[in-house]
Structure formats: C-alpha cells, structure tokens
Protein backbone atom coordinates (compact mmCIF):
# COMPACT_ATOMS: atom_id res chain seq x y z
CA UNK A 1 0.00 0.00 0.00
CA UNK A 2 1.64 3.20 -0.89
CA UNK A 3 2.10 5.02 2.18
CA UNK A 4 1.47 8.57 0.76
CA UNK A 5 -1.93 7.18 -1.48
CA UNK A 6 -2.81 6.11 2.53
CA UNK A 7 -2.29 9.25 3.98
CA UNK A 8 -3.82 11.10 1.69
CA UNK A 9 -6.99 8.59 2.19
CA UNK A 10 -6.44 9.25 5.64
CA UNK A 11 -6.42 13.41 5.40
CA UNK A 12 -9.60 12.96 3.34
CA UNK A 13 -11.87 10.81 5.20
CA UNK A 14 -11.00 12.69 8.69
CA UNK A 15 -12.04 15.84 6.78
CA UNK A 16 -15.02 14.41 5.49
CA UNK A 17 -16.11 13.05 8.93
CA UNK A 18 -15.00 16.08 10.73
CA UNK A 19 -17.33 17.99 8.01
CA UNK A 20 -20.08 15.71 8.68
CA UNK A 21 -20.22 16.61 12.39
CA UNK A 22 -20.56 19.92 11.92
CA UNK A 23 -23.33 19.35 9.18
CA UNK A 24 -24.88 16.42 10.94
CA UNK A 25 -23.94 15.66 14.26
CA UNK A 26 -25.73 12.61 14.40
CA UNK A 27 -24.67 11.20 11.78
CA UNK A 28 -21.02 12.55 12.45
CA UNK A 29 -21.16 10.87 16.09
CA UNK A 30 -22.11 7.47 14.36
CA UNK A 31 -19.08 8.15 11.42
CA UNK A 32 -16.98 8.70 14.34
CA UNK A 33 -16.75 5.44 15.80
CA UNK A 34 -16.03 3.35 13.01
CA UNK A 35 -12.10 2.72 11.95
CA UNK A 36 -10.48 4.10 8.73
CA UNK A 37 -8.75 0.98 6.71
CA UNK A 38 -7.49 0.82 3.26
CA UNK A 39 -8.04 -2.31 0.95
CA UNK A 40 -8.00 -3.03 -2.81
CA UNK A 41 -11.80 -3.20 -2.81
CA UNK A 42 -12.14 -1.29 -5.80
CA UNK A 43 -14.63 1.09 -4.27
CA UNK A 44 -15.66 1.39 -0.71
CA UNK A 45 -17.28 -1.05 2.30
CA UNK A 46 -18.03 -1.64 5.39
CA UNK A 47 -17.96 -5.02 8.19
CA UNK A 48 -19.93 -2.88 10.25
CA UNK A 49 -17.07 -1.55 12.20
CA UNK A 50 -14.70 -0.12 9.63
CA UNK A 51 -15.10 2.15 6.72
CA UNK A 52 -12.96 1.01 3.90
CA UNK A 53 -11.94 2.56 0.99
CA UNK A 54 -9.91 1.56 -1.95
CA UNK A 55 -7.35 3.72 -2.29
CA UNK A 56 -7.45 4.86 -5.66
CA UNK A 57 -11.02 4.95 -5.59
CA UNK A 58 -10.65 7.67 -2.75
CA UNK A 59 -8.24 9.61 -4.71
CA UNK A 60 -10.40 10.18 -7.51
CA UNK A 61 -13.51 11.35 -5.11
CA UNK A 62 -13.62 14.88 -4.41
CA UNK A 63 -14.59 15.88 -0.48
CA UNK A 64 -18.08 15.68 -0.94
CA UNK A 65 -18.38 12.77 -2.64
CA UNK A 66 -15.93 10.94 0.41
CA UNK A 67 -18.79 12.12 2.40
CA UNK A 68 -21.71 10.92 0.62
CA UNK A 69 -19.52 7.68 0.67
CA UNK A 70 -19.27 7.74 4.54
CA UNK A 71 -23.00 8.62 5.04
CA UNK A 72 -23.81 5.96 2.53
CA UNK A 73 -21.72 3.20 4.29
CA UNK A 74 -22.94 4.84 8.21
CA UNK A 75 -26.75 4.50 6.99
CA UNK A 76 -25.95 0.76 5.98
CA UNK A 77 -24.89 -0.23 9.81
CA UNK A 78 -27.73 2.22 11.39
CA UNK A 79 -30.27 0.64 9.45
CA UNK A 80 -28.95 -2.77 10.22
CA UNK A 81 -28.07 -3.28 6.32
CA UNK A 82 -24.90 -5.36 7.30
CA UNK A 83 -27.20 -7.48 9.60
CA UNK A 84 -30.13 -8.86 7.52
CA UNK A 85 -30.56 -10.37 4.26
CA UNK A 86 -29.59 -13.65 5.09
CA UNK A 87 -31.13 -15.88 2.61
CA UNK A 88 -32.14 -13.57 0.13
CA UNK A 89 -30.67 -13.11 -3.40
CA UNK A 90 -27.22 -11.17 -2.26
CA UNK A 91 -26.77 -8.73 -5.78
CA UNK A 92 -30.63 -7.87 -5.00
CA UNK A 93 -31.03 -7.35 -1.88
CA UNK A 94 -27.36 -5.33 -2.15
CA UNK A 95 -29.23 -3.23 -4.64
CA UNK A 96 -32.00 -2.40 -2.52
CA UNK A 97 -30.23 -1.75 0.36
CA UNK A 98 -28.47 0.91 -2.04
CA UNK A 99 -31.72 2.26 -2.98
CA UNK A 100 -32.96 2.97 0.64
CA UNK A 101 -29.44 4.56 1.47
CA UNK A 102 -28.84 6.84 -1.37
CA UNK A 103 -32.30 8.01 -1.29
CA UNK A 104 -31.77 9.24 2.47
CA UNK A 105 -29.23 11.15 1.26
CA UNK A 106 -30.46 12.86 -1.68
CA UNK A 107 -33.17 13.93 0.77
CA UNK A 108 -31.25 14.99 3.73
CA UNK A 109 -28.76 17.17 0.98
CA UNK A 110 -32.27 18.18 -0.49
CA UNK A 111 -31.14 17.34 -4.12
CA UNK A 112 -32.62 15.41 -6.63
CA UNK A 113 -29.37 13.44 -7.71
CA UNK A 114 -26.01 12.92 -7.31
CA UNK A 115 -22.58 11.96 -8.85
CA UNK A 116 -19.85 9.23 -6.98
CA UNK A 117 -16.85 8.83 -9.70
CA UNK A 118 -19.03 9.67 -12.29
CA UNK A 119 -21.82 7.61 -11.48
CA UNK A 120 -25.42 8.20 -10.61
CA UNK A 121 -25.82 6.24 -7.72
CA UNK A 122 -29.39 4.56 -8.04
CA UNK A 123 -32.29 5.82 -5.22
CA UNK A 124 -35.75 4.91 -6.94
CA UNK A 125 -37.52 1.78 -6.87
CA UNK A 126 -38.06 -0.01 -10.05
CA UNK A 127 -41.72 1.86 -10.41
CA UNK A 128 -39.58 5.29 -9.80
CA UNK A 129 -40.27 5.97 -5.86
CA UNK A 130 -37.61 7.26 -3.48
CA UNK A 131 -36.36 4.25 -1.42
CA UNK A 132 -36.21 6.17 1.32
CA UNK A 133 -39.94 5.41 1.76
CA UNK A 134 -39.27 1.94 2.02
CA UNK A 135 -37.03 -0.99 4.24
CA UNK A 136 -34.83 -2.89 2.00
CA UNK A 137 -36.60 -5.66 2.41
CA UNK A 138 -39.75 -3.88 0.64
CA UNK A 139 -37.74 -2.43 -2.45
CA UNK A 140 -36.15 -5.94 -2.43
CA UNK A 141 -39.36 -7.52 -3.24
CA UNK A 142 -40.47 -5.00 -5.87
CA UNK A 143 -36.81 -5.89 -7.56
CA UNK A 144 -37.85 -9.24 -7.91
CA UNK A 145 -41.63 -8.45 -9.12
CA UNK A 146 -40.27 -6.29 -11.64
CA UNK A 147 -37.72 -8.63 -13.02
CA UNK A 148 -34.73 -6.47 -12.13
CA UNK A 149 -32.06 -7.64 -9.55
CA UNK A 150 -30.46 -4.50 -10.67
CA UNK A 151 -29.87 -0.91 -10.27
CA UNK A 152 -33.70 0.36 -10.16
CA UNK A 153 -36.23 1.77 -12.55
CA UNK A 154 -32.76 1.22 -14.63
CA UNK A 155 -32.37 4.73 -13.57
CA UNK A 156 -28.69 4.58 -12.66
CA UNK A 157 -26.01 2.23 -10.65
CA UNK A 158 -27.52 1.80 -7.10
CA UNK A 159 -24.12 -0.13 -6.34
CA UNK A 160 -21.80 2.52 -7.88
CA UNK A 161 -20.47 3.55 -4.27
CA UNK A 162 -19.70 0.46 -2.73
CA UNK A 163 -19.50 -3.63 -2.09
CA UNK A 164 -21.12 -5.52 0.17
CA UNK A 165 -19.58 -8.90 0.22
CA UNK A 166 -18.27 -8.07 3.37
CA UNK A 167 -21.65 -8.12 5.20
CA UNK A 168 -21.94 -12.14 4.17
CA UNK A 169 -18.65 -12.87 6.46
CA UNK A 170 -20.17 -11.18 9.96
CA UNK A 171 -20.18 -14.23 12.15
CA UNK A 172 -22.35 -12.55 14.80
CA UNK A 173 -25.15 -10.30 13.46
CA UNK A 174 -26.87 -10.41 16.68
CA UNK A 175 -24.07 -8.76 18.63
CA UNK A 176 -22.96 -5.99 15.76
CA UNK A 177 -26.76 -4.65 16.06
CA UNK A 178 -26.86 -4.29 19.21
CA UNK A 179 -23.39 -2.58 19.22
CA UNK A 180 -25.22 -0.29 16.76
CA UNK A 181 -27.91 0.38 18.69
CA UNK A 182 -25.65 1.54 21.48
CA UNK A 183 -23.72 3.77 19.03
CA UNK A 184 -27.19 5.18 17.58
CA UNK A 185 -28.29 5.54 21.13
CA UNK A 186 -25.45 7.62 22.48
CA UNK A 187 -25.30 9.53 19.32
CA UNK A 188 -28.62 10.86 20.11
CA UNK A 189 -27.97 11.94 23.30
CA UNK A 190 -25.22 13.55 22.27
CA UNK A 191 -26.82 15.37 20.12
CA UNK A 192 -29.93 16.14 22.09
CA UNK A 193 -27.61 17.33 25.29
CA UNK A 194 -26.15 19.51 22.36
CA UNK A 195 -29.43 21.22 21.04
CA UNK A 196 -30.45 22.11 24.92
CA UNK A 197 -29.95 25.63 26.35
C-alpha cells in the first residue's frame, strides 16, 4: 500500500467526517466510531465496524463525494443493512439496500441526484419511488416483481459507491446490532444534550 496514497486517504476521510459533524452531528457521532482501513476493494465497504476505501477509488472522489460515501456506508450499519438479508438473493437485496441509502441522502442534501466517480448512484424503486420510503426488504421484493435484480427503474447504478460482500462474512449479526444500537443511542444523546440551552 503506498504510504502517501494512505495518507492522503487518511487526510480525506477525517475531513469528510469532521465535516459531517458539523453538518450532521448525528450522523457525524455514528461516522466517528467506526475505523479508517485501506483495501484493494475497488470502491468502498463496510464489516460494520470499519469504513474502507480503496485507495485509488478515494483519490479520484472529491470531499463531498468521500462524504456521501461515509454517510452511505454509516446508513448501511444504522439501518442494520450489514445485519439482515440472510437468505435472500445477495446482488438484489445489495441493490436495494443501495436504494434505501442513497435516497436518504439525496433527501437529507435536499437534491434530486447525485454523482460518486461519475456515477449516478441509483435511489428509486423499479416503479420510480424514493427508497427512502421503504425498508430494503420492501424495495427488495419489488426488484424481484419487476424482473430487475439491478440498479432500479434502470435509472442509474444503485451499487456505484460500494461492495457488500463483506456483510456475508459477519459471524455474529446479533451482537454488531446491538453494538449499533448503542452507538445510535449515544449519538442521540449527544446530540440532544447539544441542542439544549
């Protein structure tokens, strides 16, 4: 790994998160606890306790783009992404998982789309809703009604930010939620102690 590619990773991604806070505390408090590794992933993932980013993929991503990377993987562990899915259709319910995720974003930046290393990421269902208004497993199953296992209304690449092969190799699910629900819980008492006169 070339040391100055990882630093330069490293500079970005603190920046990012350190940007986040003071957009989003929340969601800063929650990008906060999760580790900063480097792999040859190609693009980004998570194992629900480290955000991990290829390094060349980082490189290419400007600062707001890191950070709609970092939201996008943070979402996936608070919603319990990483956790579920087990014994569904893996590229699907990837996809829909992407869907939800990306559309949360797009709202909370209030924009209508987006661009991560030149791709769209996906965020409507295949019948063009925001899959923000559903769980995965919902836009899962209207995937597999419509015939599509893949990006959505064919509107874009809902996986264009990340991998989730990752998720299939968490040996205890059970424990990593809860672990997230502490980290979710304490982020919003963070930030409700903060909002207080």
């Amino acid at each position: 790994m070339d040391p100055k590619k990882k630093d330069l990773m490293a500079q970005k991604i603190t920046e990012s998160r350190a940007m986040l806070v003071k957009e989003n505390p929340f969601f800063g408090h929650l990008a906060m606890q999760m580790k900063v590794a480097g792999a040859p992933c190609g693009t980004a993932c998570t194992d629900g306790s480290r955000l991990i980013f290829d390094l060349d993929f980082a490189e290419r991503l400007n600062d707001r783009e890191i950070q709609f990377v970092v939201l996008h993987e943070i979402l996936h562990c608070a919603l319990g992404h990483c956790m579920r899915g087990r014994g569904l259709h893996a590229e699907t319910y990837n996809r829909a998982c992407d869907i939800v995720v990306n559309s949360l974003i797009l709202q909370m930046w209030h924009c209508t789309s987006f661009t991560v290393d030149g791709k769209i990421p996906g965020h409507l269902t295949p019948d063009g809703q925001e899959g923000r208004l559903f769980n995965a497993e919902e836009v899962y199953g209207m995937l597999v009604k419509a015939g599509r296992p893949g990006n959505g209304n064919g509107n874009s690449e809902a996986s264009a930010v990340d991998r989730h092969d990752l998720w299939r190799g968490i040996a205890d699910p059970a424990r990593l939620k809860d672990i997230w629900n502490g980290r979710i819980k304490k982020a919003a008492e963070s930030c409700g102690s903060q909002s207080r006169p």
